[in-house]
N, C-alpha and C. Protein backbone atom coordinates (compact mmCIF):
# COMPACT_ATOMS: atom_id res chain seq x y z
N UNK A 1 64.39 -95.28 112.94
CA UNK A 1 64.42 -95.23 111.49
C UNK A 1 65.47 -94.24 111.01
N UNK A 2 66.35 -94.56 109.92
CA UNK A 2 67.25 -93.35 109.50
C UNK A 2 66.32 -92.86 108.38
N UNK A 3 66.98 -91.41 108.32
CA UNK A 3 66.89 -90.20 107.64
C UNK A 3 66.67 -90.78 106.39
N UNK A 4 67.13 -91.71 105.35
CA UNK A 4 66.72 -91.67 104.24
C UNK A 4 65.64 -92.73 103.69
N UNK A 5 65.48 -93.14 104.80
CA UNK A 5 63.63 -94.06 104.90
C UNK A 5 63.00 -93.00 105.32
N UNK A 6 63.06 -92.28 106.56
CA UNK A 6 62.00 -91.74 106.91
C UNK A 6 61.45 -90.44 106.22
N UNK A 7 62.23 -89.90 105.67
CA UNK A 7 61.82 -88.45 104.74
C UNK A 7 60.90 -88.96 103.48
N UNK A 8 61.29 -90.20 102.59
CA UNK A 8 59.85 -90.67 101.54
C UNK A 8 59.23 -91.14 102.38
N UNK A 9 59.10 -91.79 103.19
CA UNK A 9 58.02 -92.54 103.94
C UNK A 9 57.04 -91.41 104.33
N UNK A 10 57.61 -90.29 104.92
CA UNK A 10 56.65 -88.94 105.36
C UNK A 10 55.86 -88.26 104.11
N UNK A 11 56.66 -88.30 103.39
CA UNK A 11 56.14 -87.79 102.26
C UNK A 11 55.39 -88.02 101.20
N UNK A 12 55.44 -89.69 101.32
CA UNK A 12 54.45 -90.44 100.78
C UNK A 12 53.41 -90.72 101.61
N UNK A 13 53.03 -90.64 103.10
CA UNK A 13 52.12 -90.09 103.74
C UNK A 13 51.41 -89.10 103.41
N UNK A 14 52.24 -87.54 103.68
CA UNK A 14 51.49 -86.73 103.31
C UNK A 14 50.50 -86.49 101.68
N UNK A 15 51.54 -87.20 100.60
CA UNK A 15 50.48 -87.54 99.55
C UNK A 15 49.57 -88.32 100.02
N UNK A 16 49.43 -89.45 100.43
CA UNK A 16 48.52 -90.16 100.97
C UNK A 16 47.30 -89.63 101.26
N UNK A 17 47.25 -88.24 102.41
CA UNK A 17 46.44 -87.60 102.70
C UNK A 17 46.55 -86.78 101.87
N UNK A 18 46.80 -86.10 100.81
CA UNK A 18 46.70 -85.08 100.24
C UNK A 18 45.50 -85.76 99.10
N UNK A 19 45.79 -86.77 98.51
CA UNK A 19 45.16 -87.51 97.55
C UNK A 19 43.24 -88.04 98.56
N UNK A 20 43.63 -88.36 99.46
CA UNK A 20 42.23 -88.28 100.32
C UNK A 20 41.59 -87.69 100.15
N UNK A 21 42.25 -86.16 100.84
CA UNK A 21 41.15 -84.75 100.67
C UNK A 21 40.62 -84.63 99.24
N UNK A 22 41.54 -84.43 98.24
CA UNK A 22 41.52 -84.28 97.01
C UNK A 22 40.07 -85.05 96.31
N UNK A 23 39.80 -85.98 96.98
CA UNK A 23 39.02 -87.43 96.53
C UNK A 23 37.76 -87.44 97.43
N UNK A 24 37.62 -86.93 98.61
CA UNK A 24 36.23 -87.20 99.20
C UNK A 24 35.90 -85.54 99.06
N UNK A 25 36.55 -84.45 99.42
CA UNK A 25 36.61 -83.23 99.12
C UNK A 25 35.30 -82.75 98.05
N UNK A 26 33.69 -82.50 98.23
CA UNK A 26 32.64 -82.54 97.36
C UNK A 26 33.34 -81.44 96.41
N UNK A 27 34.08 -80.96 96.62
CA UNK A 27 34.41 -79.53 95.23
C UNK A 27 35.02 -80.12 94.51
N UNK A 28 36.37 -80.36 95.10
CA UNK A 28 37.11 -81.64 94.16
C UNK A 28 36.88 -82.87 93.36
N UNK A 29 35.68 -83.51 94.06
CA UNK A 29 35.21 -84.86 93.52
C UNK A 29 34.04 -84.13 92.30
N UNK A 30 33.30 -83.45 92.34
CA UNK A 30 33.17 -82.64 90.94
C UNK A 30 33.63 -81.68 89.84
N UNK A 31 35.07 -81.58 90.08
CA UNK A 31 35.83 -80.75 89.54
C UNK A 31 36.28 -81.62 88.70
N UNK A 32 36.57 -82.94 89.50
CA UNK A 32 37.11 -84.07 88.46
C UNK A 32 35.77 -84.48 87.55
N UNK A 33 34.50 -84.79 88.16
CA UNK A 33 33.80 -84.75 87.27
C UNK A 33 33.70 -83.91 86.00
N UNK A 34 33.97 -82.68 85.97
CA UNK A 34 33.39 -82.08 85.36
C UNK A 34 34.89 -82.09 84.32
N UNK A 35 35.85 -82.32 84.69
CA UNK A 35 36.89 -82.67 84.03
C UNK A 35 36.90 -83.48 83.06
N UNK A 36 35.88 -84.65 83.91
CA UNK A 36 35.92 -85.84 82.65
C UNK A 36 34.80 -85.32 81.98
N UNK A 37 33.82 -85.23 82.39
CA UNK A 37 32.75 -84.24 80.90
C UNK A 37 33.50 -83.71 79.92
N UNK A 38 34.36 -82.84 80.30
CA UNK A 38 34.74 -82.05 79.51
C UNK A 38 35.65 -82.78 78.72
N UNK A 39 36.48 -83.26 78.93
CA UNK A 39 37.46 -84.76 78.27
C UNK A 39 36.47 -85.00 77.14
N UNK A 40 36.10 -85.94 77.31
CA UNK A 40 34.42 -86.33 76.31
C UNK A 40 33.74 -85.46 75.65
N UNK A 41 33.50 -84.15 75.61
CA UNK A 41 33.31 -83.40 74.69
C UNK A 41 31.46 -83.10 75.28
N UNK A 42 31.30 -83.25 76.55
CA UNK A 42 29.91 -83.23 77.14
C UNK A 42 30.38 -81.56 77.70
N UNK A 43 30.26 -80.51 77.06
CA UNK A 43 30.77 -79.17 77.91
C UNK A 43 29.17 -78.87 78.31
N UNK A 44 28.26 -79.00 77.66
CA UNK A 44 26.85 -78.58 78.84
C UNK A 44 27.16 -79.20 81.01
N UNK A 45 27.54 -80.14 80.52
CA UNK A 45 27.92 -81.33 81.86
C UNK A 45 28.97 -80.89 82.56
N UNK A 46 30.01 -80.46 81.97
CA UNK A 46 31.13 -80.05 82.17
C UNK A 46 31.23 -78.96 83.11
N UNK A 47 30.29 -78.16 82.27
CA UNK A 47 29.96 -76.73 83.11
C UNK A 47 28.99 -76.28 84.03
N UNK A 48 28.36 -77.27 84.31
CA UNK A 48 27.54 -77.42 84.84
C UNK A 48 28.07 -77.95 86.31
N UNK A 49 28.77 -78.89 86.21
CA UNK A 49 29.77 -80.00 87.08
C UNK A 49 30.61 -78.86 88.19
N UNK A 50 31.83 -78.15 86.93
CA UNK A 50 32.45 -77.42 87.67
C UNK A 50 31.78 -75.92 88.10
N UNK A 51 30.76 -75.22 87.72
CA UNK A 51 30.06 -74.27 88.04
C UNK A 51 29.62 -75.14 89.74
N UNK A 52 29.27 -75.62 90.13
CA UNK A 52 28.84 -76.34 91.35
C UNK A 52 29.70 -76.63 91.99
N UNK A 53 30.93 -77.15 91.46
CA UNK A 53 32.40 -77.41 92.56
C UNK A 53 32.93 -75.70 92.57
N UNK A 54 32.84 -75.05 91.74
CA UNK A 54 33.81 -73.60 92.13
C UNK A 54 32.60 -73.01 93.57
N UNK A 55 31.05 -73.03 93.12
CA UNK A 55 30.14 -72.90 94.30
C UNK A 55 30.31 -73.12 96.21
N UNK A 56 31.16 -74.11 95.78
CA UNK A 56 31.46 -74.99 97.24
C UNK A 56 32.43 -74.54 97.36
N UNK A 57 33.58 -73.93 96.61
CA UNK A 57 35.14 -73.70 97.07
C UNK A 57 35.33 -72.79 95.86
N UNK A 58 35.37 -71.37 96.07
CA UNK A 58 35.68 -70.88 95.25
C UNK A 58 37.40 -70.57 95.09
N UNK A 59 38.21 -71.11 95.96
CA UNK A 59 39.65 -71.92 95.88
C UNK A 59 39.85 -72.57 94.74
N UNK A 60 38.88 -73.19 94.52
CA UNK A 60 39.17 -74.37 93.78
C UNK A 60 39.34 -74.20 92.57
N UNK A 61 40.98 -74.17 91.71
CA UNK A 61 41.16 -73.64 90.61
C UNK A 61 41.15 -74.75 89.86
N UNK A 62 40.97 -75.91 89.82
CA UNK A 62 40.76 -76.51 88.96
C UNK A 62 39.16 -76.52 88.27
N UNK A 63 38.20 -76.44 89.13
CA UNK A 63 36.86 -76.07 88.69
C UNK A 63 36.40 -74.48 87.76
N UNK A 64 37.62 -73.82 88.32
CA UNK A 64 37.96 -71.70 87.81
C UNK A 64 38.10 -72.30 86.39
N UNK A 65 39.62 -73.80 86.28
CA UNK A 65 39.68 -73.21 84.66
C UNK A 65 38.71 -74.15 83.80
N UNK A 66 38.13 -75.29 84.45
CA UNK A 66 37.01 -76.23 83.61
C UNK A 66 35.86 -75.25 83.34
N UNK A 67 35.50 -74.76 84.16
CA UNK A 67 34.07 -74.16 84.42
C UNK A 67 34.77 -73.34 83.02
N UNK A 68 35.98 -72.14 82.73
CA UNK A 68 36.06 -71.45 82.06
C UNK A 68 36.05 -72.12 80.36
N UNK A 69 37.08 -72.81 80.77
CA UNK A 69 37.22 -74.17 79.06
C UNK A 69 35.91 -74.37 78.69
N UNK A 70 34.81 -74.48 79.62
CA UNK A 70 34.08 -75.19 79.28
C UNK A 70 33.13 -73.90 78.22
N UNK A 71 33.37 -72.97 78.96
CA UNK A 71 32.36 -72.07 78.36
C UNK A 71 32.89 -71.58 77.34
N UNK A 72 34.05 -71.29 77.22
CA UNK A 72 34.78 -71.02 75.58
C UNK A 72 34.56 -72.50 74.91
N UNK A 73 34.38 -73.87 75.48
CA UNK A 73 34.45 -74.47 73.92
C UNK A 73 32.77 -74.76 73.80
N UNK A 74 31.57 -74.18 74.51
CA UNK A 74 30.02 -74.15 74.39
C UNK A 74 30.26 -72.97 73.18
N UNK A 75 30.35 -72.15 73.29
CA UNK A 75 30.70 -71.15 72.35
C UNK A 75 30.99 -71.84 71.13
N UNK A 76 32.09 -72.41 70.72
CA UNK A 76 32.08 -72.94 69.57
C UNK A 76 31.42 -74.08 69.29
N UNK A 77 30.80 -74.89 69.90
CA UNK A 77 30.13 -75.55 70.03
C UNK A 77 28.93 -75.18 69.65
N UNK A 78 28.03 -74.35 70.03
CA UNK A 78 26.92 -73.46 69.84
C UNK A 78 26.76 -72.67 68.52
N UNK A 79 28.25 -72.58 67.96
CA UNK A 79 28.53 -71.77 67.05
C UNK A 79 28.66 -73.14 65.81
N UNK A 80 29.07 -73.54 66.12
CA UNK A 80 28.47 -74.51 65.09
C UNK A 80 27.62 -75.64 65.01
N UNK A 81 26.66 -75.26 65.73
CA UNK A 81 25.34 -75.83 65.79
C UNK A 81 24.37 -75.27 64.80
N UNK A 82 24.57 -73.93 65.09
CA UNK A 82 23.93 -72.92 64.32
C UNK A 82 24.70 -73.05 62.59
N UNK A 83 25.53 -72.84 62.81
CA UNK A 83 26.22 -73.13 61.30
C UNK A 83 25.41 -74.13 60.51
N UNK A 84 25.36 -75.53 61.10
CA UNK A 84 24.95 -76.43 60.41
C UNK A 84 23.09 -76.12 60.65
N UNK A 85 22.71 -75.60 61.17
CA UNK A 85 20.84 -75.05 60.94
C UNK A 85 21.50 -74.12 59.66
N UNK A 86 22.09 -73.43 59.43
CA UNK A 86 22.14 -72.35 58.29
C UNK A 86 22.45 -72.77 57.43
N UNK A 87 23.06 -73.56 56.97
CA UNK A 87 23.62 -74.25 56.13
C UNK A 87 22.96 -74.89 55.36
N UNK A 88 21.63 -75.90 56.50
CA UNK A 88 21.28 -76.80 56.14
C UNK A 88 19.40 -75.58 55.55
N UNK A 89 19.58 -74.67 55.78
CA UNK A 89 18.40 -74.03 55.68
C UNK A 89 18.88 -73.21 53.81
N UNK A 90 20.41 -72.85 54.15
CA UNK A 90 21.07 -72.40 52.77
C UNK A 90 20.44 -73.60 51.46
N UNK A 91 20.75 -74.62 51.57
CA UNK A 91 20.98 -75.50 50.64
C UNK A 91 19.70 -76.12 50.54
N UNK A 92 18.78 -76.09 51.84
CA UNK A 92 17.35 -75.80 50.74
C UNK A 92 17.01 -75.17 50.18
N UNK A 93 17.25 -73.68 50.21
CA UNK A 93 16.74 -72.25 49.26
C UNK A 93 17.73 -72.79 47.92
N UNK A 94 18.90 -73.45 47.56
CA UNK A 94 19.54 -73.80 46.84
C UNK A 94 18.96 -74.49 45.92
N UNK A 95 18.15 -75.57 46.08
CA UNK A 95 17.77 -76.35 45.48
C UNK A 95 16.83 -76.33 44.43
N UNK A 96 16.43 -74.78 45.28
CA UNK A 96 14.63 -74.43 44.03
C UNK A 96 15.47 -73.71 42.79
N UNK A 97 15.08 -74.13 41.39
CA UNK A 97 15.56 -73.60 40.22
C UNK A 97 16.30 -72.03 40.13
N UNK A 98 15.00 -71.23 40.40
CA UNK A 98 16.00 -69.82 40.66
C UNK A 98 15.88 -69.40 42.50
N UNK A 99 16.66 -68.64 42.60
CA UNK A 99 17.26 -68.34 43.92
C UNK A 99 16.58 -66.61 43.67
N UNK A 100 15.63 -65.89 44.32
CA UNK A 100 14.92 -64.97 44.13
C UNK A 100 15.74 -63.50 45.50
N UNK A 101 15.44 -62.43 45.05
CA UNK A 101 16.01 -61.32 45.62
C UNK A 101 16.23 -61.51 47.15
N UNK A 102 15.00 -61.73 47.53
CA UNK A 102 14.66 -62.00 48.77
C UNK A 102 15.18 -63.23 49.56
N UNK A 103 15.71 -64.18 48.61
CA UNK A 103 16.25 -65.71 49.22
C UNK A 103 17.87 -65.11 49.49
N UNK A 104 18.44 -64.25 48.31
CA UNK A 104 19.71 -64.18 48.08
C UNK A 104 19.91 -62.98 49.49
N UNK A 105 19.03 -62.10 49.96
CA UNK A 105 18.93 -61.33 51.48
C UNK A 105 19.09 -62.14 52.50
N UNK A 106 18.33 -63.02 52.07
CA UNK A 106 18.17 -64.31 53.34
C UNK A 106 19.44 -64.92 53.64
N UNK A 107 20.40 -65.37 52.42
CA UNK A 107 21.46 -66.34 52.39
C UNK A 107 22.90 -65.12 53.40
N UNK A 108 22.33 -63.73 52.58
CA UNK A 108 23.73 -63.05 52.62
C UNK A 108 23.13 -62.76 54.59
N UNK A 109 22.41 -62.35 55.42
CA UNK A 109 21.98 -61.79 56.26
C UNK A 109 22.74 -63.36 57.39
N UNK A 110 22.29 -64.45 56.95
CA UNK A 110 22.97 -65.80 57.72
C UNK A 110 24.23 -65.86 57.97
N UNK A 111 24.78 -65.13 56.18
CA UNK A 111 26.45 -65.65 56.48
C UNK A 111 26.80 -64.50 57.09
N UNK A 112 26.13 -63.24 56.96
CA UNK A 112 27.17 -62.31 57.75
C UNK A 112 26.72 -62.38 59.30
N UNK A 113 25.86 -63.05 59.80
CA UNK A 113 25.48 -63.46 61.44
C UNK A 113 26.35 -63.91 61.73
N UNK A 114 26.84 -65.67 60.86
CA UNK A 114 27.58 -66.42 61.38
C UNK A 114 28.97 -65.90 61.17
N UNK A 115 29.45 -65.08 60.30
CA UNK A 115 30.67 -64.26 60.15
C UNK A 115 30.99 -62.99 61.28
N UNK A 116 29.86 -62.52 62.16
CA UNK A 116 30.54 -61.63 63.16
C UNK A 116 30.64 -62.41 64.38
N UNK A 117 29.48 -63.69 64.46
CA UNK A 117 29.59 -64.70 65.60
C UNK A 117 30.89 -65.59 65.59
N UNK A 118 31.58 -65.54 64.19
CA UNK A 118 32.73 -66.52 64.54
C UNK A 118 34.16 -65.17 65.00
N UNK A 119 33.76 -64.01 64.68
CA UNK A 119 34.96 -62.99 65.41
C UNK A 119 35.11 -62.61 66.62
N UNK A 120 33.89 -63.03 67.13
CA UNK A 120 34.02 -62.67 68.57
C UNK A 120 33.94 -64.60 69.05
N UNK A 121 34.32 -65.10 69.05
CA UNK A 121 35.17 -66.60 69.29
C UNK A 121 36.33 -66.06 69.98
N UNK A 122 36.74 -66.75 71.02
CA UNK A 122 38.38 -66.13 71.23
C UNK A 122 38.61 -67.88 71.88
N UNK A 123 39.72 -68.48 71.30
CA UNK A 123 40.35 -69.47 71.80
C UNK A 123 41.01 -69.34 72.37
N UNK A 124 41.46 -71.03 72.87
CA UNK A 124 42.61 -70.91 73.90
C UNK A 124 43.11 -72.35 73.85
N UNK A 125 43.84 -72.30 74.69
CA UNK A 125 45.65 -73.31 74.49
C UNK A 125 44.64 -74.45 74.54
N UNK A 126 43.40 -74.92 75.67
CA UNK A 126 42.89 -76.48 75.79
C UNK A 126 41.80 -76.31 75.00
N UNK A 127 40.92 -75.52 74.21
CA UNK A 127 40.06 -75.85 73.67
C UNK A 127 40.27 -76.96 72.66
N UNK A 128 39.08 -78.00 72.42
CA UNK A 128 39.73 -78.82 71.41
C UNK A 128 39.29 -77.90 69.96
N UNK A 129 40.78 -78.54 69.49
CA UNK A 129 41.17 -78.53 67.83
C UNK A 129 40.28 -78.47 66.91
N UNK A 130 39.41 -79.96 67.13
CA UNK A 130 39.17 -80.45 66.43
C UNK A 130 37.58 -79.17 66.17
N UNK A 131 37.30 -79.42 67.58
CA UNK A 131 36.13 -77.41 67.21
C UNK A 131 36.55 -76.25 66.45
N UNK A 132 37.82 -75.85 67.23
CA UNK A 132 38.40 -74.83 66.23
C UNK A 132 38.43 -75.25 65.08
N UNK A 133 38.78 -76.14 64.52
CA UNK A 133 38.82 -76.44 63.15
C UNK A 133 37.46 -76.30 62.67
N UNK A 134 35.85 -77.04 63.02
CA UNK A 134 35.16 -77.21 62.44
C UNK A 134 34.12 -75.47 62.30
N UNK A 135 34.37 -74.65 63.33
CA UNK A 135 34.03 -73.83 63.46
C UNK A 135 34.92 -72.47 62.45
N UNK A 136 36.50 -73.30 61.89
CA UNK A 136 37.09 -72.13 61.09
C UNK A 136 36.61 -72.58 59.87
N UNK A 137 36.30 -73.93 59.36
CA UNK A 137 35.57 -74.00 58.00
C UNK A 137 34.20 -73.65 58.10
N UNK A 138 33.71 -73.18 58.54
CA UNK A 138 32.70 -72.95 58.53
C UNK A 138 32.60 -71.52 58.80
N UNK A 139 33.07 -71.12 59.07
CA UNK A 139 33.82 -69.60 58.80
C UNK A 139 33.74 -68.99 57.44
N UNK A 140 35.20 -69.81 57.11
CA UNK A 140 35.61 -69.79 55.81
C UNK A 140 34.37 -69.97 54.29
N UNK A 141 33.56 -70.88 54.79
CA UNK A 141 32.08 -71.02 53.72
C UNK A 141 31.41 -70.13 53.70
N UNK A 142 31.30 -69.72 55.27
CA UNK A 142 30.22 -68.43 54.82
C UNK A 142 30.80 -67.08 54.48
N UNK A 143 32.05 -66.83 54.28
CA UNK A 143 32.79 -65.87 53.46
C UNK A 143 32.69 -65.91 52.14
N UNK A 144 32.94 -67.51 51.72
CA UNK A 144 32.86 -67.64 50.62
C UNK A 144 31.46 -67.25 49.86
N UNK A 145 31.03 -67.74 50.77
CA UNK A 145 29.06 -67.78 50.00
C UNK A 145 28.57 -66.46 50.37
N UNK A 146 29.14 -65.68 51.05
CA UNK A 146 28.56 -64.06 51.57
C UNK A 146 29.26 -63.60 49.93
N UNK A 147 30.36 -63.90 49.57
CA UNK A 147 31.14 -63.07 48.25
C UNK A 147 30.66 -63.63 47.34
N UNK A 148 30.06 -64.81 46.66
CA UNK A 148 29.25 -65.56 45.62
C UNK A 148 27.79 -64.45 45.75
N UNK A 149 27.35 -64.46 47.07
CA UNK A 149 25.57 -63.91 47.14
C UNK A 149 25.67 -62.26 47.04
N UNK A 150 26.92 -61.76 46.98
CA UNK A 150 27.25 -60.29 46.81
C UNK A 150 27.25 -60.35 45.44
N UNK A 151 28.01 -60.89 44.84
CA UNK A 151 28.48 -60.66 43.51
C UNK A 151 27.35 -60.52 42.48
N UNK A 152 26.21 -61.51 42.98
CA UNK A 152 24.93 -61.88 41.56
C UNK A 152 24.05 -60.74 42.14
């Protein structure tokens, strides 16, 4: 064989086997799992997935940065879970005619929870957007409504 068959031919071998290991490899074959969780927006699964592949191979940096993604975007995730319980607990106290001393403690004590819980948030380059986003308006409301429930 000459030299310029046989050097891709080797080398597309060694991918060959590289893609093997990669694929029956139990750390790897849940790293990708937990990859695709996380893709999909399943980060309980996600982290769960790659917490168990870094277990088996703590090498294994693809499970180091899922397992990590995963737990910065539970965080916002979590963080606005809670938002929408407060929110949705705000706008019933809203509804009764007057809003009393003790409701307006209640409203301001929520937004400033969810206002020191969204400062200690720290993002990053793969978290999705679309969290950061829902977690900065929701930010932004309970600033607003902490300075409305100050003011009266």
């Amino acid at each position: 064989m000459k030299p310029k068959v046989l050097i891709p031919v080797v080398g597309l071998f060694i991918l060959f086997i590289m893609g093997v290991y990669f694929l029956t490899n139990p750390s790897y074959e849940k790293s990708i799992k937990a990859k695709y969780y996380f893709e999909i927006g399943d980060y309980n699964e996600a982290y769960a997935q790659a917490k168990e592949a870094f277990s088996l191979d703590v090498y294994n940096r693809m499970a180091a940065t899922v397992m990590a993604q995963s737990q910065t975007s539970l965080r916002y995730y979590n963080y606005n879970q809670d938002a929408k319980k407060y929110m949705a607990s705000i706008d019933e106290i809203s509804l009764h005619d007057t809003i009393s001393d003790a409701d307006k403690a209640k409203i301001r004590l929520m937004c400033e929870i969810m206002i020191s819980a969204y400062i200690k948030l720290a993002p990053s380059v793969i978290t999705d957007k679309d969290l950061v986003g829902e977690s900065a308006s929701y930010y932004s409301k309970f600033e607003r409504l902490l300075e409305k429930v100050t003011q009266y």
